[in-house]
C-alpha atoms as a PDB file:
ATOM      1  CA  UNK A   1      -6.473   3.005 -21.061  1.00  0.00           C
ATOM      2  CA  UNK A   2      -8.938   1.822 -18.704  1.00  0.00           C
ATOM      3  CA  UNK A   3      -8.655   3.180 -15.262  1.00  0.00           C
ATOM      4  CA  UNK A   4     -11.468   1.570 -12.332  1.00  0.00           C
ATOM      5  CA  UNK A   5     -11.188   4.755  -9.168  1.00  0.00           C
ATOM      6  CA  UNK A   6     -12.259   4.381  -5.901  1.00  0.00           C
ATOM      7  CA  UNK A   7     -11.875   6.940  -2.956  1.00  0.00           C
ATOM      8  CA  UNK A   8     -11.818   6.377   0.179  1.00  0.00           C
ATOM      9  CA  UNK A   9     -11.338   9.248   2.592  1.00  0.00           C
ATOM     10  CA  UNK A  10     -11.854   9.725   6.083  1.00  0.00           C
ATOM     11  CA  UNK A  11     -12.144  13.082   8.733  1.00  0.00           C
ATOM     12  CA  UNK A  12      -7.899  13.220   8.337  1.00  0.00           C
ATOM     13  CA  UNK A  13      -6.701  11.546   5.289  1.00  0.00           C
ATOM     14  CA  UNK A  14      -7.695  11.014   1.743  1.00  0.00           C
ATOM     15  CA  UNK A  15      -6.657   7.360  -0.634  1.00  0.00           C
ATOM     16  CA  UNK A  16      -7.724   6.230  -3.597  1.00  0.00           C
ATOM     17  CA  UNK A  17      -6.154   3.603  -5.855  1.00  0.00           C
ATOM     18  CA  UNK A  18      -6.523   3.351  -9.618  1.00  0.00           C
ATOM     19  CA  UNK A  19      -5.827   0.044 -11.974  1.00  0.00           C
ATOM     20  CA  UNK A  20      -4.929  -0.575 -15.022  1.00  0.00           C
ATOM     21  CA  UNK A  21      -5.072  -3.932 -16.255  1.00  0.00           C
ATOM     22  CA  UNK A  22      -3.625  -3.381 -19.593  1.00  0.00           C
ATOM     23  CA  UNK A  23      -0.469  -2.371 -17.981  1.00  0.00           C
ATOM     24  CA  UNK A  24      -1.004  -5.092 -15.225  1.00  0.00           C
ATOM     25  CA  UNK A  25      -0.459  -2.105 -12.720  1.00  0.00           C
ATOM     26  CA  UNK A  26      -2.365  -0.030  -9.702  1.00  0.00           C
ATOM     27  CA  UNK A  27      -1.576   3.337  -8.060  1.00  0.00           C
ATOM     28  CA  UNK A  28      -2.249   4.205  -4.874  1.00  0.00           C
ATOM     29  CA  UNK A  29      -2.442   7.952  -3.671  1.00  0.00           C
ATOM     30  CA  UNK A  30      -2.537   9.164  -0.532  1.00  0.00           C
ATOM     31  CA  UNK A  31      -2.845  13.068   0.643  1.00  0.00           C
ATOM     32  CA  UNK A  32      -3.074  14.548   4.179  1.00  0.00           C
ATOM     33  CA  UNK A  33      -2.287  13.042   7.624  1.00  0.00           C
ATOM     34  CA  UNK A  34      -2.710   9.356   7.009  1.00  0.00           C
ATOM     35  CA  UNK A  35      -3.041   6.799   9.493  1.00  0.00           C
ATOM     36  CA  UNK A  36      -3.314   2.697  10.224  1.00  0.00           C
ATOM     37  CA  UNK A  37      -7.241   2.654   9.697  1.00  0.00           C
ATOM     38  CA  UNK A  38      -7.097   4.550   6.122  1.00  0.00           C
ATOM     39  CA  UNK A  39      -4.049   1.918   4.811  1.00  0.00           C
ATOM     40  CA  UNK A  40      -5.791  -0.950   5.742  1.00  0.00           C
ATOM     41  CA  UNK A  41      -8.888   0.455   4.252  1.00  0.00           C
ATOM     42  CA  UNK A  42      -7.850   1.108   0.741  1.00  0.00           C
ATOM     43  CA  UNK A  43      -5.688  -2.285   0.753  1.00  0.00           C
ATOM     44  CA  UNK A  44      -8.317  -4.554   1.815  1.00  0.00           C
ATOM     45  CA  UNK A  45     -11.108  -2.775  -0.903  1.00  0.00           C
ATOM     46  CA  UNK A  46      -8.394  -2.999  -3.708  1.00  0.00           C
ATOM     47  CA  UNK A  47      -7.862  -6.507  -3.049  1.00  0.00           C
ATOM     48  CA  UNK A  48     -11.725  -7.496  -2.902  1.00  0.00           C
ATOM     49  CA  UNK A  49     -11.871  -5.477  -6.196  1.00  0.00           C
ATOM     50  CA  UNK A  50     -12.305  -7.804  -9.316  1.00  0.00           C
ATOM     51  CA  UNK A  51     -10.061  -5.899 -11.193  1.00  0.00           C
ATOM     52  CA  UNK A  52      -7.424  -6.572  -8.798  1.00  0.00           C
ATOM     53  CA  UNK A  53      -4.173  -8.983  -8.985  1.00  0.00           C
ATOM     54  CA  UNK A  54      -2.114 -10.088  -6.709  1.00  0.00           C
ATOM     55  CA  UNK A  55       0.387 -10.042 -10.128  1.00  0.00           C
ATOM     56  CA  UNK A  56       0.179  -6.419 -10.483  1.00  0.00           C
ATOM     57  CA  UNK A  57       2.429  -4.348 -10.162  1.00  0.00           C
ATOM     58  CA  UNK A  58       2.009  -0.511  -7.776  1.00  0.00           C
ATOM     59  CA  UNK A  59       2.908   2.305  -7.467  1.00  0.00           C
ATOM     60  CA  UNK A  60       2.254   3.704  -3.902  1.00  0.00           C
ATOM     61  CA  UNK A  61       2.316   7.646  -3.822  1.00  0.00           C
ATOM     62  CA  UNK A  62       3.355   9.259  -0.122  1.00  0.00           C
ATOM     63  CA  UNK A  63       4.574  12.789  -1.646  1.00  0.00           C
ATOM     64  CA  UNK A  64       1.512  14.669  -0.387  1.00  0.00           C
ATOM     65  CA  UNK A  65       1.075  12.318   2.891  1.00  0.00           C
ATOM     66  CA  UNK A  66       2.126  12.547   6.516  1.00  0.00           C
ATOM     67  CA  UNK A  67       2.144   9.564   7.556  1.00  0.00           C
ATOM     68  CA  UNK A  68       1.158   8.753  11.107  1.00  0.00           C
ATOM     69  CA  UNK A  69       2.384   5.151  11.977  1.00  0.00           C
ATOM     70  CA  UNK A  70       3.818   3.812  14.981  1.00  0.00           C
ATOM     71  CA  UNK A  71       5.989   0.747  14.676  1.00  0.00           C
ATOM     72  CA  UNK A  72       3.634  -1.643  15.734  1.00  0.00           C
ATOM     73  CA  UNK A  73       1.103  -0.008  13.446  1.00  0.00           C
ATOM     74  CA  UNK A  74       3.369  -0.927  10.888  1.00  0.00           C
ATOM     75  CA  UNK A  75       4.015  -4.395  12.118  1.00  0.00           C
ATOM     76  CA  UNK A  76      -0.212  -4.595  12.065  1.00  0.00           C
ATOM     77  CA  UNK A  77      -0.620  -3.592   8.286  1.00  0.00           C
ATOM     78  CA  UNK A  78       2.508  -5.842   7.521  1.00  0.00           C
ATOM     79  CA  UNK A  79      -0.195  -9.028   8.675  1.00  0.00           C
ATOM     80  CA  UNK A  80      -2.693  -7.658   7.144  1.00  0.00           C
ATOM     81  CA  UNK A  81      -1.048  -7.301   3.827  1.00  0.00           C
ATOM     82  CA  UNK A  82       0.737 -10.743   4.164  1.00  0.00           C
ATOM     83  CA  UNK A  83      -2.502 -12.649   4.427  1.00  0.00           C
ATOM     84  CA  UNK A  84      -3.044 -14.414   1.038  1.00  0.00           C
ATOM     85  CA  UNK A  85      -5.689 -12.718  -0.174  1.00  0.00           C
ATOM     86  CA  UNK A  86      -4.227  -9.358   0.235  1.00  0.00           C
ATOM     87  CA  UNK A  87      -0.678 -10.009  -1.059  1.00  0.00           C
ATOM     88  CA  UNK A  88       0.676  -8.497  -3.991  1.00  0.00           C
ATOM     89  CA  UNK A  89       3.279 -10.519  -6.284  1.00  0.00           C
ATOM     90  CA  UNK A  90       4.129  -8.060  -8.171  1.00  0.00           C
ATOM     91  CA  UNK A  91       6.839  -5.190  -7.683  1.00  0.00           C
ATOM     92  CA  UNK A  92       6.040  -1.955  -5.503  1.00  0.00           C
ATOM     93  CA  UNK A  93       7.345   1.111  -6.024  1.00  0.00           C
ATOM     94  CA  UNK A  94       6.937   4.185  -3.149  1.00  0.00           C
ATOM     95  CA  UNK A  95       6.960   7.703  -3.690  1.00  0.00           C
ATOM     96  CA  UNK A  96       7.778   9.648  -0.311  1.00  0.00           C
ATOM     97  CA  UNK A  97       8.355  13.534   0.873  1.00  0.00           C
ATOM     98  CA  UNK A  98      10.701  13.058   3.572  1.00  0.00           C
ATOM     99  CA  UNK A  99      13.383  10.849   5.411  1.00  0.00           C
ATOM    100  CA  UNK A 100      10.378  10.049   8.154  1.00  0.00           C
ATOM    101  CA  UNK A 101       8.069   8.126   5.527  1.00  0.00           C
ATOM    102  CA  UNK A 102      11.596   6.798   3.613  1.00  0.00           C
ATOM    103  CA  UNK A 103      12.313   5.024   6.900  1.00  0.00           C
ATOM    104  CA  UNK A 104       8.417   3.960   7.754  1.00  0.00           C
ATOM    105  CA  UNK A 105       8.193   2.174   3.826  1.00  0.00           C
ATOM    106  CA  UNK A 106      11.452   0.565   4.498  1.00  0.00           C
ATOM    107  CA  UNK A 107      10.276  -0.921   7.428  1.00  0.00           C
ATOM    108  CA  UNK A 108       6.890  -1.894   6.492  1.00  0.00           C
ATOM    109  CA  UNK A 109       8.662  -3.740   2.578  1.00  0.00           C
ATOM    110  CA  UNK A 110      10.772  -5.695   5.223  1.00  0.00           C
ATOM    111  CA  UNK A 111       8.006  -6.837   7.467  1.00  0.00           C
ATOM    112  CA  UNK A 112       5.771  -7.205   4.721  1.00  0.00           C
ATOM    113  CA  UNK A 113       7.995  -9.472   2.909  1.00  0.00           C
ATOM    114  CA  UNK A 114       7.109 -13.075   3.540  1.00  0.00           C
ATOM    115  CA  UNK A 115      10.191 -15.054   5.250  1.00  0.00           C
ATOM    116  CA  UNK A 116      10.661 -17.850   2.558  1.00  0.00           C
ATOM    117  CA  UNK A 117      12.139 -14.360   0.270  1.00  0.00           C
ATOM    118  CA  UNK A 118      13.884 -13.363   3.279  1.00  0.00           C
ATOM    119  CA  UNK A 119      17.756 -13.861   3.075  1.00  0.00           C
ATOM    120  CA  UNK A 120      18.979 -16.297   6.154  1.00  0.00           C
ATOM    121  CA  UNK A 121      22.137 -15.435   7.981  1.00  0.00           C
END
């Protein structure tokens, strides 16, 4: 297995992603407080990243995060990851501590999701 790391860390938060393109898969991990700036940082290098599919599949790891996102952050990295060259096609799976972060990944799969997969009605 072939694994292509990056870190990226900032003052507050540490993430780093790994993929795998045998297994068609990429893992994000993200320790410490964790904010707007250090999502969008690690999703827009993993998508420039020529190992990177939109096809993949991830697994996003929360368990040693706090995350610090307001709503509108969340509506903010939603856009970003919606734009076509960020978008994954491929499932997602989260990993999260707490109730708080539960609630912050639901809300950020249902604005990410683009509205043609939305139900109507």
């Amino acid at each position: 297995m072939k694994f292509l790391t990056t870190d990226y860390s900032s003052f507050k938060a540490v993430g780093h992603y790994r993929i795998d393109a045998d297994r068609r898969m990429r893992i994000e991990e993200y320790q410490g407080q964790t904010d707007l700036a250090d999502l969008k940082s690690v999703a827009l290098a993993m998508a420039s990243d020529p190992c990177w599919s939109a096809d993949f599949h991830g697994l996003i790891d929360f368990s040693e995060a706090q995350l610090e996102l307001a709503a509108n952050d969340v509506l903010r990295l939603a856009l970003v990851l919606r734009q076509e060259a960020n978008r994954s096609r491929g499932w997602l799976a989260y990993v999260v501590p707490n109730s708080t972060t539960h609630g912050i990944v639901r809300m950020l799969g249902y604005c990410e999701a683009a509205p043609e997969n939305q139900a109507s009605g």
